[in-house]
C-alpha atoms as a PDB file:
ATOM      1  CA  UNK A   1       7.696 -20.925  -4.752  1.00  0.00           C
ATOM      2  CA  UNK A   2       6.054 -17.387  -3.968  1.00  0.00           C
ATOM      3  CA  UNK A   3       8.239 -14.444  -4.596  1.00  0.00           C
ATOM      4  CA  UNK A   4       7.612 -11.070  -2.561  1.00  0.00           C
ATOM      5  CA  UNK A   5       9.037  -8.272  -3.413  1.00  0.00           C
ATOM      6  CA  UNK A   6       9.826  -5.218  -1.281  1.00  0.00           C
ATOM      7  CA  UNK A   7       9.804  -7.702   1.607  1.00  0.00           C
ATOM      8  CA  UNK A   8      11.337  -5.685   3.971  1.00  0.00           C
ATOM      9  CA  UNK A   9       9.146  -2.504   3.472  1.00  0.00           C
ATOM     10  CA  UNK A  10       6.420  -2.128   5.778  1.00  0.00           C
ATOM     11  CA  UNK A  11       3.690  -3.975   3.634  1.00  0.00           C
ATOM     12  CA  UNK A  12       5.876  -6.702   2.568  1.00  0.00           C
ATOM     13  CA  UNK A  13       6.932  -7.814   6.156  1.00  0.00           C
ATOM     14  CA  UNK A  14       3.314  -7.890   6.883  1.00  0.00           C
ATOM     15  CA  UNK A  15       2.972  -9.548   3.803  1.00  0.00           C
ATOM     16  CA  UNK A  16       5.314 -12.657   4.829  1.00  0.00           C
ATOM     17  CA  UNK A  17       4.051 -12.578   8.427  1.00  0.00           C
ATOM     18  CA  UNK A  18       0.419 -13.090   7.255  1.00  0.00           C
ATOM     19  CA  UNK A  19       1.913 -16.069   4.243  1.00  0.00           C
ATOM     20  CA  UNK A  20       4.018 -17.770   6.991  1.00  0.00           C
ATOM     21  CA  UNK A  21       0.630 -18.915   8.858  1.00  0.00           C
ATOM     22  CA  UNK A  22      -0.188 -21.274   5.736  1.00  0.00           C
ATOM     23  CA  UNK A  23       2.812 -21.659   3.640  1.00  0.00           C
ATOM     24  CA  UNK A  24       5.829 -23.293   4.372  1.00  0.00           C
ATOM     25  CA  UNK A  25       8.771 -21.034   5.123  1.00  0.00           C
ATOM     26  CA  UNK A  26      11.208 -23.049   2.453  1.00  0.00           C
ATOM     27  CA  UNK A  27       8.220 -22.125  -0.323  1.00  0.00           C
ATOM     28  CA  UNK A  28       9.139 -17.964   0.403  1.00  0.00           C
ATOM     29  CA  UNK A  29      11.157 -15.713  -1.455  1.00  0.00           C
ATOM     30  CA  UNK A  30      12.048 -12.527  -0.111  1.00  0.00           C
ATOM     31  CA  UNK A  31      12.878 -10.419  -2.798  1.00  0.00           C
ATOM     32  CA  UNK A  32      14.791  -7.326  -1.213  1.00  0.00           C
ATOM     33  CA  UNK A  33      17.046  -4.448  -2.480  1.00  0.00           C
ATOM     34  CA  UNK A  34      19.394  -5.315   0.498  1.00  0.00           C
ATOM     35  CA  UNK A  35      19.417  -8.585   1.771  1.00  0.00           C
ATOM     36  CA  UNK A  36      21.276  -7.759   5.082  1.00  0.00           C
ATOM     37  CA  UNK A  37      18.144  -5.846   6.076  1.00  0.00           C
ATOM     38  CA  UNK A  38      16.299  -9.609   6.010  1.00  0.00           C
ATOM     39  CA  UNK A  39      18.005 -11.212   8.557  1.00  0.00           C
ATOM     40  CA  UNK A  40      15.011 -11.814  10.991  1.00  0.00           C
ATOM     41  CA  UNK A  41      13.038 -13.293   7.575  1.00  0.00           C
ATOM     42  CA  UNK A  42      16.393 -15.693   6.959  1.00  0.00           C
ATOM     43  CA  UNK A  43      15.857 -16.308  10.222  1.00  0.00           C
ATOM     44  CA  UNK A  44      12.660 -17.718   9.667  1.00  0.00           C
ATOM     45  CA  UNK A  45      13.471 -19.790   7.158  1.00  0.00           C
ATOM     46  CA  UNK A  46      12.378 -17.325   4.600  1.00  0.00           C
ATOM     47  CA  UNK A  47      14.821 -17.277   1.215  1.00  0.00           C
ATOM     48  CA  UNK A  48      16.414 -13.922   1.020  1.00  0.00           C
ATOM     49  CA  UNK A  49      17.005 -13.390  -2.130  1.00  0.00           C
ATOM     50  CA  UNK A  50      18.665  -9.675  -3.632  1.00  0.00           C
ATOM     51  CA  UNK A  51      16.185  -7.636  -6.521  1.00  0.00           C
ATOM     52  CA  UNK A  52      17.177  -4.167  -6.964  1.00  0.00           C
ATOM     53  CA  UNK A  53      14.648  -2.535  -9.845  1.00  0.00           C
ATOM     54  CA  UNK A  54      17.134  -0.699 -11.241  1.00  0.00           C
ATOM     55  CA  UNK A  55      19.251  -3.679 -11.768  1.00  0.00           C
ATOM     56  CA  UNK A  56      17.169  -6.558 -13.938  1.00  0.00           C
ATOM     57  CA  UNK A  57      20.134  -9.227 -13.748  1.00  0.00           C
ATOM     58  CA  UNK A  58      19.284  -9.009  -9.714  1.00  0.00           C
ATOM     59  CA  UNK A  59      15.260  -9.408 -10.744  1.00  0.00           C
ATOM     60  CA  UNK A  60      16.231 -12.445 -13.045  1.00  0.00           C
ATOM     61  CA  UNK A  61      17.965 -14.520 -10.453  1.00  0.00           C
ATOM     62  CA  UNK A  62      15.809 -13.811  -7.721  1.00  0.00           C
ATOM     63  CA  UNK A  63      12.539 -14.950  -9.548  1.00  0.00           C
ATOM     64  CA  UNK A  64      14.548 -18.372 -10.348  1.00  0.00           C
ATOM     65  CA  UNK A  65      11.935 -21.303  -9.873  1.00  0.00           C
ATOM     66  CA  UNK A  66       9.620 -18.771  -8.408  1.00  0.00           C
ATOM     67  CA  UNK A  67       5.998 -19.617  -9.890  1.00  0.00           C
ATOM     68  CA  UNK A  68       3.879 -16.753  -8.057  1.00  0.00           C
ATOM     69  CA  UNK A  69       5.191 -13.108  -7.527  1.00  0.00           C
ATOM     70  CA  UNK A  70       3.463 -10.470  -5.486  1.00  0.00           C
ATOM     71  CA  UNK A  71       4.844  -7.096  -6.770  1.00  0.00           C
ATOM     72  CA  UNK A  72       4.733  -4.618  -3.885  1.00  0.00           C
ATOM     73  CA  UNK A  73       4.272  -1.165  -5.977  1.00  0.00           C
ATOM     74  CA  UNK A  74       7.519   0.947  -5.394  1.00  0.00           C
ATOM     75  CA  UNK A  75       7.981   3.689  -3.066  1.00  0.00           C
ATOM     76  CA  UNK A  76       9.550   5.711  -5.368  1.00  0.00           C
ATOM     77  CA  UNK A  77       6.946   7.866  -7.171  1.00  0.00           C
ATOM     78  CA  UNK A  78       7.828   9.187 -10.418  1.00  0.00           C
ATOM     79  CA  UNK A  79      10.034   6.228 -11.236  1.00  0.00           C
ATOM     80  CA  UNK A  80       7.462   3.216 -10.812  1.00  0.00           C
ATOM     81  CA  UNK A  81       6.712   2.577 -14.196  1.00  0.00           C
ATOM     82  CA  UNK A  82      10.055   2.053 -15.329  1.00  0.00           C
ATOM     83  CA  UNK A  83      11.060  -0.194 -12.364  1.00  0.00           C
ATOM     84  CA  UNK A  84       7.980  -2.298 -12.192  1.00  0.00           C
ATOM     85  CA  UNK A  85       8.371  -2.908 -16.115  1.00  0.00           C
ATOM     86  CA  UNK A  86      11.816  -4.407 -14.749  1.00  0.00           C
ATOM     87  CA  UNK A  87       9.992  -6.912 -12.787  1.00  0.00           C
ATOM     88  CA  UNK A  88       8.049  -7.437 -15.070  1.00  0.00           C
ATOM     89  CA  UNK A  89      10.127  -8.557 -18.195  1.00  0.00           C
ATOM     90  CA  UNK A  90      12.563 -10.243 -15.302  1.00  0.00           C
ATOM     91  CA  UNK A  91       9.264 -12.194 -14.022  1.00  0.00           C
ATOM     92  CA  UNK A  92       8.635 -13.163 -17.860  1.00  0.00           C
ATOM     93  CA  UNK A  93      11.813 -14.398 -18.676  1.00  0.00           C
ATOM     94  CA  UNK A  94      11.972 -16.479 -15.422  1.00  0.00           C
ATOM     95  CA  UNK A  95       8.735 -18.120 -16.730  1.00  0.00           C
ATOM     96  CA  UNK A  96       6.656 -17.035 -13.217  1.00  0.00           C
ATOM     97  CA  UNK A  97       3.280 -18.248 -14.041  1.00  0.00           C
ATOM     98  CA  UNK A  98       0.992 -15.661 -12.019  1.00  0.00           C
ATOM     99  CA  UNK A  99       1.669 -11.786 -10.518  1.00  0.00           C
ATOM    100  CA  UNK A 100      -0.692 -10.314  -7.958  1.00  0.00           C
ATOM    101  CA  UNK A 101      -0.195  -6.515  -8.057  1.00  0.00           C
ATOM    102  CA  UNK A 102      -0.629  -3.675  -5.072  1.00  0.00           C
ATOM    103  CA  UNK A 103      -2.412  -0.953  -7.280  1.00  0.00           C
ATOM    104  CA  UNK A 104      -4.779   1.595  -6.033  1.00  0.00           C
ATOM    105  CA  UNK A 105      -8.561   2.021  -5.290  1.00  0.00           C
ATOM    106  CA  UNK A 106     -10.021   2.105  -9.002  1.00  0.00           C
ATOM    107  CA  UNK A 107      -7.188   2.848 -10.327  1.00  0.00           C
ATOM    108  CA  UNK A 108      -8.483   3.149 -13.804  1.00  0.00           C
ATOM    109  CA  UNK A 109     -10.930   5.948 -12.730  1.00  0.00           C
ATOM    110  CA  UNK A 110      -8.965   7.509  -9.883  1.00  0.00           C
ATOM    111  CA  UNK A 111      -8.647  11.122  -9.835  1.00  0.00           C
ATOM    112  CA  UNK A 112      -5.702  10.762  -7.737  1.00  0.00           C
ATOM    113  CA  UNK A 113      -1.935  11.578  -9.712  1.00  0.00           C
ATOM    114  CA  UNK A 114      -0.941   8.306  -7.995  1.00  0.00           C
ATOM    115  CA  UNK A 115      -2.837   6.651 -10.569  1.00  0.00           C
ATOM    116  CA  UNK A 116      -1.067   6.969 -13.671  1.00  0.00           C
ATOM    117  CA  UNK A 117       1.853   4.861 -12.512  1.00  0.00           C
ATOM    118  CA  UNK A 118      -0.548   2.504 -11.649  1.00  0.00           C
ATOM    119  CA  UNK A 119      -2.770   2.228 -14.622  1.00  0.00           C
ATOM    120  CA  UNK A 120       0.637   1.922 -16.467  1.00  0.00           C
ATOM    121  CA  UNK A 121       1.747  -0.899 -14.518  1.00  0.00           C
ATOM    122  CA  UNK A 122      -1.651  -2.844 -15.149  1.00  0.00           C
ATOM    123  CA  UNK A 123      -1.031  -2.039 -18.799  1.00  0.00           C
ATOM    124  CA  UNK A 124       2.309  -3.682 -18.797  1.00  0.00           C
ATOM    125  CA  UNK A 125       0.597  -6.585 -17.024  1.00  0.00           C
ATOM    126  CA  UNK A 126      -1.969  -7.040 -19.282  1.00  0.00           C
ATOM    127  CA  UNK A 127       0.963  -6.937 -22.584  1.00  0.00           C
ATOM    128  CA  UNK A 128       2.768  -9.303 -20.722  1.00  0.00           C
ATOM    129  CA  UNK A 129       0.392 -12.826 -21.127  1.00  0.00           C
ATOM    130  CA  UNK A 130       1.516 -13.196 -17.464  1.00  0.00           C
ATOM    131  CA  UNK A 131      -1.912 -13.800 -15.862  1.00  0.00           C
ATOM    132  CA  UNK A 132      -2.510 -11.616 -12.902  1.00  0.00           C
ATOM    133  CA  UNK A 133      -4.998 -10.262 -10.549  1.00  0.00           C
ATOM    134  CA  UNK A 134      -5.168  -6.549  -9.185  1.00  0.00           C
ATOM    135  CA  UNK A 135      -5.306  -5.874  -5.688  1.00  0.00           C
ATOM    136  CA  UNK A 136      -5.951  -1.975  -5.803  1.00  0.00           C
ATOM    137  CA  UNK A 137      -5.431  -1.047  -2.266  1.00  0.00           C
ATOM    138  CA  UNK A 138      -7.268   2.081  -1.014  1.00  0.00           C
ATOM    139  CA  UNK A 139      -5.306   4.272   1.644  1.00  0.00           C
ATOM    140  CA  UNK A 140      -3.678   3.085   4.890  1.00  0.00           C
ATOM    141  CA  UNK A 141      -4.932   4.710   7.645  1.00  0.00           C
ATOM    142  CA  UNK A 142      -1.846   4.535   8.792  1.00  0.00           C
ATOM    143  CA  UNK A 143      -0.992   7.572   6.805  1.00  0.00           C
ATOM    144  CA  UNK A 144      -3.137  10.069   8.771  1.00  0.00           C
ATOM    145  CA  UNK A 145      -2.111   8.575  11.668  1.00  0.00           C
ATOM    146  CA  UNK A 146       0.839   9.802  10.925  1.00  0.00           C
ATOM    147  CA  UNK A 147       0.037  13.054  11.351  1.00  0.00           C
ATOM    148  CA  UNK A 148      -1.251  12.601  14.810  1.00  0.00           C
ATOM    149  CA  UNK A 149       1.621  14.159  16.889  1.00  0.00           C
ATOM    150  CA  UNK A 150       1.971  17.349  14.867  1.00  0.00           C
ATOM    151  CA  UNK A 151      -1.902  17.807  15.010  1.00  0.00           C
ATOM    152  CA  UNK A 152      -2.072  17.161  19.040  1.00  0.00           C
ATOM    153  CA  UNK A 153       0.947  19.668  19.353  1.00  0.00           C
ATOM    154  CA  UNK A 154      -0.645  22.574  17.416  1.00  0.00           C
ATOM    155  CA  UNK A 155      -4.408  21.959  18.176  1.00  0.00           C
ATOM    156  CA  UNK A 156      -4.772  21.508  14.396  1.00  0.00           C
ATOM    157  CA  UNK A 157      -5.291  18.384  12.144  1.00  0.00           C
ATOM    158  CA  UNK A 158      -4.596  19.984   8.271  1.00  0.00           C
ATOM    159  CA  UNK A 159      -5.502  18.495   4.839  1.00  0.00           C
ATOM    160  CA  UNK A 160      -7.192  19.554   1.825  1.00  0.00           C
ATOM    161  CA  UNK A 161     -10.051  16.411   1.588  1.00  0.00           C
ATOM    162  CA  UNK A 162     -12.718  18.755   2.661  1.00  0.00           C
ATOM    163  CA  UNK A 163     -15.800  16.485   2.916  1.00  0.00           C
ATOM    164  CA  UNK A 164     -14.422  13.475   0.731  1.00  0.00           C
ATOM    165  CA  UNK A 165     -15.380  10.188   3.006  1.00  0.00           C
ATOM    166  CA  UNK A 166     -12.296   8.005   2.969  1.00  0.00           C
ATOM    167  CA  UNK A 167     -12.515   4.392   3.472  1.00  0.00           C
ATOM    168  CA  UNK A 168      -9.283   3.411   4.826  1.00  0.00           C
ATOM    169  CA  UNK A 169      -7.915   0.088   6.669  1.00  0.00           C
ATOM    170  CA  UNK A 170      -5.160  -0.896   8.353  1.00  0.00           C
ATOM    171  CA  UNK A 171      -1.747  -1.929   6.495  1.00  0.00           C
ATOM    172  CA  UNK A 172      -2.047  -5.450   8.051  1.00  0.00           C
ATOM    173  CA  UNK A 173      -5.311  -5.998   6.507  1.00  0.00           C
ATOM    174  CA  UNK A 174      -4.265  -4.845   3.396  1.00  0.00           C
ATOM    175  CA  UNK A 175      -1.319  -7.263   3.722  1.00  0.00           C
ATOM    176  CA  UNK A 176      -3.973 -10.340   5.120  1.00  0.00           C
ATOM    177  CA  UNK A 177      -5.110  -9.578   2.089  1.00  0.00           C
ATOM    178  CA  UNK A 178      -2.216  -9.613  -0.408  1.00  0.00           C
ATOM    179  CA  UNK A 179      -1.197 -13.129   1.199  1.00  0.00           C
ATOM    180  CA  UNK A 180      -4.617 -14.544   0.618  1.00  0.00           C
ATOM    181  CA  UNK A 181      -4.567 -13.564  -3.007  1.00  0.00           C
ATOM    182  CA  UNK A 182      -0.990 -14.857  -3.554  1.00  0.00           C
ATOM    183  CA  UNK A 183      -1.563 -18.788  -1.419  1.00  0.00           C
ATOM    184  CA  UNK A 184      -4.898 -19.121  -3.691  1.00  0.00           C
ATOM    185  CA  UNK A 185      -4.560 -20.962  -6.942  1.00  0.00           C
ATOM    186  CA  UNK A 186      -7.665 -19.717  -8.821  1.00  0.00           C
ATOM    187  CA  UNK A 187      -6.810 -15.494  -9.029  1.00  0.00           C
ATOM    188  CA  UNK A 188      -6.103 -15.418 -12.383  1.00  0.00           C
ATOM    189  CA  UNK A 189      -8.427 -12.090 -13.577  1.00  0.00           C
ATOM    190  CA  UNK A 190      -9.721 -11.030 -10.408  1.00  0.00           C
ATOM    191  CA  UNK A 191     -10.029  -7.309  -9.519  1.00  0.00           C
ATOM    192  CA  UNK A 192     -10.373  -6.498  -5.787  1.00  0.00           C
ATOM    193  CA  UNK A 193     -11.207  -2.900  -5.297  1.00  0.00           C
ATOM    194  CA  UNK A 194      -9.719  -3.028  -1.841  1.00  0.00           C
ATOM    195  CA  UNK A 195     -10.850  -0.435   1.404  1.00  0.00           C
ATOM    196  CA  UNK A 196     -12.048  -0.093   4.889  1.00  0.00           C
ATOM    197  CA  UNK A 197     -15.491  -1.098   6.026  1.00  0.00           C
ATOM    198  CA  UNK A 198     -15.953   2.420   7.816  1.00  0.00           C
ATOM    199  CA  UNK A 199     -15.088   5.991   6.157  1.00  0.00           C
ATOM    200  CA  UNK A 200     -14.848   8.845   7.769  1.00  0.00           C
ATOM    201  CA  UNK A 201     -13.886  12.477   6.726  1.00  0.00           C
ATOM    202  CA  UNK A 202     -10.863  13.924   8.348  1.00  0.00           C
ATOM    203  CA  UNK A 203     -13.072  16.204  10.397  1.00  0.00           C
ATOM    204  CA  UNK A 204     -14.327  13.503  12.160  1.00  0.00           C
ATOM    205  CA  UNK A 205     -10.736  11.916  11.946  1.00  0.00           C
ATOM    206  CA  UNK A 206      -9.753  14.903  13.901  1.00  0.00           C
ATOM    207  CA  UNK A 207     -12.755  14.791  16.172  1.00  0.00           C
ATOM    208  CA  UNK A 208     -11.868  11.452  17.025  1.00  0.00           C
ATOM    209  CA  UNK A 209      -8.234  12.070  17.864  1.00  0.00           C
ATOM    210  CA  UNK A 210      -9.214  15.085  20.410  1.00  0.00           C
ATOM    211  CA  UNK A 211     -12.342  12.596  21.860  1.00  0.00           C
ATOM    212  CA  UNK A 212      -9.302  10.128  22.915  1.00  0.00           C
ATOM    213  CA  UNK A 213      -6.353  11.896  23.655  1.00  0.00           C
ATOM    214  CA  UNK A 214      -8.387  14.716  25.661  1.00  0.00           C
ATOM    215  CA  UNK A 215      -6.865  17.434  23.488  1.00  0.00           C
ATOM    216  CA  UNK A 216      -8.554  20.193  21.333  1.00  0.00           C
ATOM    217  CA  UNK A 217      -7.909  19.358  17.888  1.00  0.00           C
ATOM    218  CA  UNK A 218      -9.751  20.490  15.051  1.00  0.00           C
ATOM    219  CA  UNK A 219      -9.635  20.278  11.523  1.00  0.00           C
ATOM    220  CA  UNK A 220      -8.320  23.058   9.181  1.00  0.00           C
ATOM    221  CA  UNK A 221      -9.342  22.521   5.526  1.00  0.00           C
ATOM    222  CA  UNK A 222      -6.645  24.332   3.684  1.00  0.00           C
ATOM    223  CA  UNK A 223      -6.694  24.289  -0.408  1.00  0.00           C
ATOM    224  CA  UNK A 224      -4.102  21.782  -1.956  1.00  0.00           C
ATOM    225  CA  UNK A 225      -1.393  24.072  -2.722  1.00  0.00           C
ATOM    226  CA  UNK A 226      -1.931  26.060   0.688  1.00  0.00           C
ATOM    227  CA  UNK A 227      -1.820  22.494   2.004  1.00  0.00           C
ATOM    228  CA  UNK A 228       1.227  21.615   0.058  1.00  0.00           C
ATOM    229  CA  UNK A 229       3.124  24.592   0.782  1.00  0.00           C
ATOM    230  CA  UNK A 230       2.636  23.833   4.989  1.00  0.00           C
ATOM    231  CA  UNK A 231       4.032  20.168   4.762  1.00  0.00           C
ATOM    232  CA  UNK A 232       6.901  21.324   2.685  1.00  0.00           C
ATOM    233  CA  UNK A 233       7.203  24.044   5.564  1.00  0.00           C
ATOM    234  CA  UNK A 234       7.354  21.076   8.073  1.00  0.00           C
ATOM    235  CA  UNK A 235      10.443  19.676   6.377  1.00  0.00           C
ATOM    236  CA  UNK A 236       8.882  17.179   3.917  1.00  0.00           C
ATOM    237  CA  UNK A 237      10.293  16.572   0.677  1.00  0.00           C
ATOM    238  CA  UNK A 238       8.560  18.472  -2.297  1.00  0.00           C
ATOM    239  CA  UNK A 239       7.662  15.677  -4.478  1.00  0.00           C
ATOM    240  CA  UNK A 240       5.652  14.025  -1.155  1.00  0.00           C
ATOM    241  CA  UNK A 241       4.272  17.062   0.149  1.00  0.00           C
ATOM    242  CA  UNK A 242       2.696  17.515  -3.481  1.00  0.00           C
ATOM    243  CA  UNK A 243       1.449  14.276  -3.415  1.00  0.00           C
ATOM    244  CA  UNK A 244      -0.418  14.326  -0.329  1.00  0.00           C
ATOM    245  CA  UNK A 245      -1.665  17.197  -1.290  1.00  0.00           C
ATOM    246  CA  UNK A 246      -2.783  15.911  -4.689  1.00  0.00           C
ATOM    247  CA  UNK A 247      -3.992  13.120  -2.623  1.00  0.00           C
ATOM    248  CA  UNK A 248      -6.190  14.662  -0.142  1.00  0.00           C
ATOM    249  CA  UNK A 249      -7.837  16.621  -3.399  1.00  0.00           C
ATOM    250  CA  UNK A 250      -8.505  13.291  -5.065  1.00  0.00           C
ATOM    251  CA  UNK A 251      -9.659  12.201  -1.612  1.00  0.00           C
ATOM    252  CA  UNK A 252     -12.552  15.349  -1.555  1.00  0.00           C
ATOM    253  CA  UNK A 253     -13.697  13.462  -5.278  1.00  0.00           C
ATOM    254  CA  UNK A 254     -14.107  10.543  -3.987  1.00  0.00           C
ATOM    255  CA  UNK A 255     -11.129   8.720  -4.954  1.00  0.00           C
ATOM    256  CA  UNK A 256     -10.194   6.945  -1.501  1.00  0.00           C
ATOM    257  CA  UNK A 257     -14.190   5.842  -0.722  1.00  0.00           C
ATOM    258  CA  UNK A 258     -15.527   2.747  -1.494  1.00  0.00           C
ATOM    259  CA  UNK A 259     -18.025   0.786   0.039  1.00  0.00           C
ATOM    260  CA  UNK A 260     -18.024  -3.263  -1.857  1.00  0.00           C
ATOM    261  CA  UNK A 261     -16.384  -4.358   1.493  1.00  0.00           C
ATOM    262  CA  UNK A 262     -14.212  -6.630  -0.735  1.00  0.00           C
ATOM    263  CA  UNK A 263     -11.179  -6.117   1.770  1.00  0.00           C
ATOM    264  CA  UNK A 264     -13.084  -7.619   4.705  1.00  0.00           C
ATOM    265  CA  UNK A 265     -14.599 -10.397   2.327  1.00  0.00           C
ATOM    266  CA  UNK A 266     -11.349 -11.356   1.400  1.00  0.00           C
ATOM    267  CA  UNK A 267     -10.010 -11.611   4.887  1.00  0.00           C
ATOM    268  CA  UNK A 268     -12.476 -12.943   6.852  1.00  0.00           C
ATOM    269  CA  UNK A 269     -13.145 -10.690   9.196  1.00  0.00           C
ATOM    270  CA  UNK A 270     -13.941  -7.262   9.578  1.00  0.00           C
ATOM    271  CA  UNK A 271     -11.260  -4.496   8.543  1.00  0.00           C
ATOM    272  CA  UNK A 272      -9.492  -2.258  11.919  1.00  0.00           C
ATOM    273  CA  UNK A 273     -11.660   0.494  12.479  1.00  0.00           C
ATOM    274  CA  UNK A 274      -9.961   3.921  12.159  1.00  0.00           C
ATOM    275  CA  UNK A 275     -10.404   4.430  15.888  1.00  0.00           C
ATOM    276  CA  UNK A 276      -8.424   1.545  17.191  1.00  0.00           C
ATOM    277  CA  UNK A 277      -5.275   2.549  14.410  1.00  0.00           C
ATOM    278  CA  UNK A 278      -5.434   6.671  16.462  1.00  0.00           C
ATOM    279  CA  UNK A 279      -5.784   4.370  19.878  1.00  0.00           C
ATOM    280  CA  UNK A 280      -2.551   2.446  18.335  1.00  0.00           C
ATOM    281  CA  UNK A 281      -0.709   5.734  17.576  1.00  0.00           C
ATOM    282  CA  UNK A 282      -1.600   7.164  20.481  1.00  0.00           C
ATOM    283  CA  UNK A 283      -0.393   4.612  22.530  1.00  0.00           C
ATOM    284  CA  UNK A 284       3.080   4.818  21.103  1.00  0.00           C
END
């Protein structure tokens, strides 16, 4: 059986959609912090199964006669060391024989903050003897789409990446991705430095929104705590408005660019171009 965890996040849904086109529903396991939120993946035939982090006798039952697991990084920066250590020993004790892991984009060189949970977590993998491979997913383009509405109602698309080049992709192909890794049988030890075939910088990001929506929007480059300080103004929590911040600085290093095209190799296809993702949004 495969195990997913985080199965009814936004990645792991995609996740399951993408597994369910060549694995069986019975051979599923949705791993989820609250099962009554997994009704439509019951309802597929999916096995909904409860794992809380923060409660290992959940993780221990849920990886029962589970043989791959796909741990979905958690959302919760700050505590994701801790929690996927959980899954971890749980995963070890249940005797699962391979873990495929959602890191990020060279993780063990990223100058990104988001990387020390995750160069912990491949740590842990590599003390466990589990074998495992490392999908380190760059960003989702998804998140600057995000900020799409705000930038089309005050003429201003705001960051702190100044020239970086950022080679995102689209969340499904990231998840195409994960469910390719996790169906295969021959992962063990792979390392996919995962991103979008295109970059762009969020000037042109910007540019692009104002070509399609008709709107003036430019870009205002602000400095990371200048750029911290307005999301926190918009009502964002202060631990994520530091991150994006933090972010969009590790972005101007380089830290979300990478051009292997290993993402679009390991799907088969090409990844969604940025534009269609702001046609997406925009649509909405």
């Amino acid at each position: 059986m495969i195990a997913i965890t985080g199965a009814t996040g936004q990645l792991g849904r995609l996740v399951i959609d993408a597994l369910l086109k060549s694995v069986p529903a019975e051979q599923i396991v949705a791993a989820v912090r609250s099962p009554e939120k997994a009704a439509d993946l019951a309802a597929k035939g999916v096995t909904v199964r409860k794992a809380d982090y923060s409660q290992p006798d959940t993780l221990m039952s849920a990886f029962s006669g589970v043989e791959k697991l796909l741990l979905i990084s958690g959302s919760e920066v700050g505590q994701r060391e801790a929690q996927h250590r959980a899954v971890i020993n749980a995963a070890n004790s249940a005797s699962v024989k391979f873990i495929a892991y959602t890191s990020l984009l060279h993780a063990d060189s990223s100058p990104l903050g988001l990387g020390v949970e995750h160069r912990a977590t491949e740590a842990l993998l590599q003390a466990s003897g589990i074998p495992f491979a490392l999908l380190r997913n760059g960003w989702y383009t998804e998140n600057y789409a995000a900020s799409i509405a705000p930038a089309l109602t005050h003429h201003a698309f705001i960051g702190s990446a100044g020239e970086g080049r950022i080679a995102s992709a689209a969340r499904r192909d990231y998840a195409e991705a994960a469910a390719a890794v996790i169906a295969r049988d021959d992962q063990a030890g792979k390392i996919y430095e995962l991103a979008g075939d295109d970059s762009y910088t969020l000037a042109e990001f910007a540019a692009e929104i104002a070509r399609q929506s008709g709107e003036q929007v430019e870009y205002v480059n602000l400095s990371p705590a200048e750029f911290a300080s307005a999301l926190k103004g918009a009502g964002l929590p202060e631990g994520l408005a530091e991150m994006l911040a933090d972010s969009d600085k590790g972005a101007s290093q380089g830290g979300l660019f990478d051009d292997s095209r290993s993402l679009s190799q390991l799907i088969g296809r090409a990844t969604t171009p940025y534009q269609e993702v702001i046609k997406a949004t925009l649509a909405k």
